[in-house]
C-alpha atoms as a PDB file:
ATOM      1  CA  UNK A   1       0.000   0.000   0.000  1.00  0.00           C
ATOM      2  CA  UNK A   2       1.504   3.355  -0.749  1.00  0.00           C
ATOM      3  CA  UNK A   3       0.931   6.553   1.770  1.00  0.00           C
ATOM      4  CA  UNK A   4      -0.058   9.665  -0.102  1.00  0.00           C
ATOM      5  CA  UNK A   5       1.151  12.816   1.652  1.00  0.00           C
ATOM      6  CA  UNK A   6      -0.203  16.205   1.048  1.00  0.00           C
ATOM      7  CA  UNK A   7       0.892  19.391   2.647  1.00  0.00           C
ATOM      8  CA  UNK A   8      -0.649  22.454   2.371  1.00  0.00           C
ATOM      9  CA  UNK A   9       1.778  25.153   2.650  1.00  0.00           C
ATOM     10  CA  UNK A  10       0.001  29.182   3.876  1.00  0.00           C
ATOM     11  CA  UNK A  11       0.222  31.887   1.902  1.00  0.00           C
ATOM     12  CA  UNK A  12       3.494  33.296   3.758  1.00  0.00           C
ATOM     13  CA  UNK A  13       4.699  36.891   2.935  1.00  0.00           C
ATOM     14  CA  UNK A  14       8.493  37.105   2.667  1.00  0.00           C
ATOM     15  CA  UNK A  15      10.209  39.485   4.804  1.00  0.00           C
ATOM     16  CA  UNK A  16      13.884  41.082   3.483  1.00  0.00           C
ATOM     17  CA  UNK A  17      13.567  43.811   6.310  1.00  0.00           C
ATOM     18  CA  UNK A  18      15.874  44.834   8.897  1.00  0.00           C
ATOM     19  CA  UNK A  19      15.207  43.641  12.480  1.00  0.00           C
ATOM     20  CA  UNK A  20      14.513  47.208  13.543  1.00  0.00           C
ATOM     21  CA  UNK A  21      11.485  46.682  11.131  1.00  0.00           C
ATOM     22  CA  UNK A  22      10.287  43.427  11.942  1.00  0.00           C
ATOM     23  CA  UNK A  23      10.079  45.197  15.772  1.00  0.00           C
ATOM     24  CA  UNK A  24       7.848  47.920  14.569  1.00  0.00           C
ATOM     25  CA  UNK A  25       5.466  44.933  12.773  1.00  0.00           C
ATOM     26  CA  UNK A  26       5.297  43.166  15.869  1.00  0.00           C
ATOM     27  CA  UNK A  27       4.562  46.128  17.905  1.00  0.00           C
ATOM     28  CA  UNK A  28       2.053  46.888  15.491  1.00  0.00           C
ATOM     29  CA  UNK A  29       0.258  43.384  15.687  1.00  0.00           C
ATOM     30  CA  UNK A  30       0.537  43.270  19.738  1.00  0.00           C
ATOM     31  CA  UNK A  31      -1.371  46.447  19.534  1.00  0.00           C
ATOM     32  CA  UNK A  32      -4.031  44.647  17.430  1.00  0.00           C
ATOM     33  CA  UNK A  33      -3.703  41.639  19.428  1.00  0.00           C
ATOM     34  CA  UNK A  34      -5.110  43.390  22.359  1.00  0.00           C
ATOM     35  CA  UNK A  35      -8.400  44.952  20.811  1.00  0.00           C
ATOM     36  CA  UNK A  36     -10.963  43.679  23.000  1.00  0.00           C
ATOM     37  CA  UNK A  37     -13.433  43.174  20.177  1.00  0.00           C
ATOM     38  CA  UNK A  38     -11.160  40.432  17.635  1.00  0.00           C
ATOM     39  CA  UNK A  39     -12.993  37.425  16.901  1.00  0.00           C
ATOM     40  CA  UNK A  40     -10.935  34.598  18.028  1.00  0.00           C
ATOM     41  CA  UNK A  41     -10.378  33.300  14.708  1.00  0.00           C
ATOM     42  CA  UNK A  42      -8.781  36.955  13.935  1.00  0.00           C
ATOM     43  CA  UNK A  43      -6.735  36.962  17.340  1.00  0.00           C
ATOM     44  CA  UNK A  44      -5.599  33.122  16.874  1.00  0.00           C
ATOM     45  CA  UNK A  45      -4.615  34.782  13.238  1.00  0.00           C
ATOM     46  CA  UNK A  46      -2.459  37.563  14.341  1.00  0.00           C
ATOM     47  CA  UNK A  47      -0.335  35.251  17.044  1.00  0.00           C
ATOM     48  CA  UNK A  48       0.644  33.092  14.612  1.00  0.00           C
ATOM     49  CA  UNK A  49       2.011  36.112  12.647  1.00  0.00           C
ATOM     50  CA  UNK A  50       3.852  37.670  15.585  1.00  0.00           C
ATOM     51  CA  UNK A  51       5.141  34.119  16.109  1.00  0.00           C
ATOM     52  CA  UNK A  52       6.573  34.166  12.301  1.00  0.00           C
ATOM     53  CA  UNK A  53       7.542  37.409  12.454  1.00  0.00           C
ATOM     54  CA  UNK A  54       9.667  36.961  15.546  1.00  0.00           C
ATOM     55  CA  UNK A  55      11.345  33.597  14.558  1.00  0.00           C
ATOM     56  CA  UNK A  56      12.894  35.606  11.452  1.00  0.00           C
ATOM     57  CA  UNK A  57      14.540  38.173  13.543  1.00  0.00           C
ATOM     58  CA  UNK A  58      18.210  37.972  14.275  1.00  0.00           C
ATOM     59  CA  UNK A  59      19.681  37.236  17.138  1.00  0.00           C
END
């Protein structure tokens, strides 16, 4: 029997800024992040960005 594998991939938006600009998108999310009124779907949305965004910066 042979396993079919399928992975989806997200759309992903590459980044080629500086880490000084990856800080002022995360800022910019966590600001978002914390409006009382996202939908969870929206909020679970905009963690996994600041996750992404955060794993590219340089350490």
């Amino acid at each position: 029997m042979q396993d079919n594998v399928v992975s989806f991939t997200k759309n992903t938006e590459p980044y080629s800024c500086s880490d000084d600009e990856l800080i002022e998108k995360v800022q910019d999310l966590i600001s978002r992040f914390q409006d009382p009124d996202l939908s969870k779907e929206t909020r679970e949305e905009i963690f996994n960005k600041i996750i992404q965004l955060t794993d590219r910066l340089t350490y």
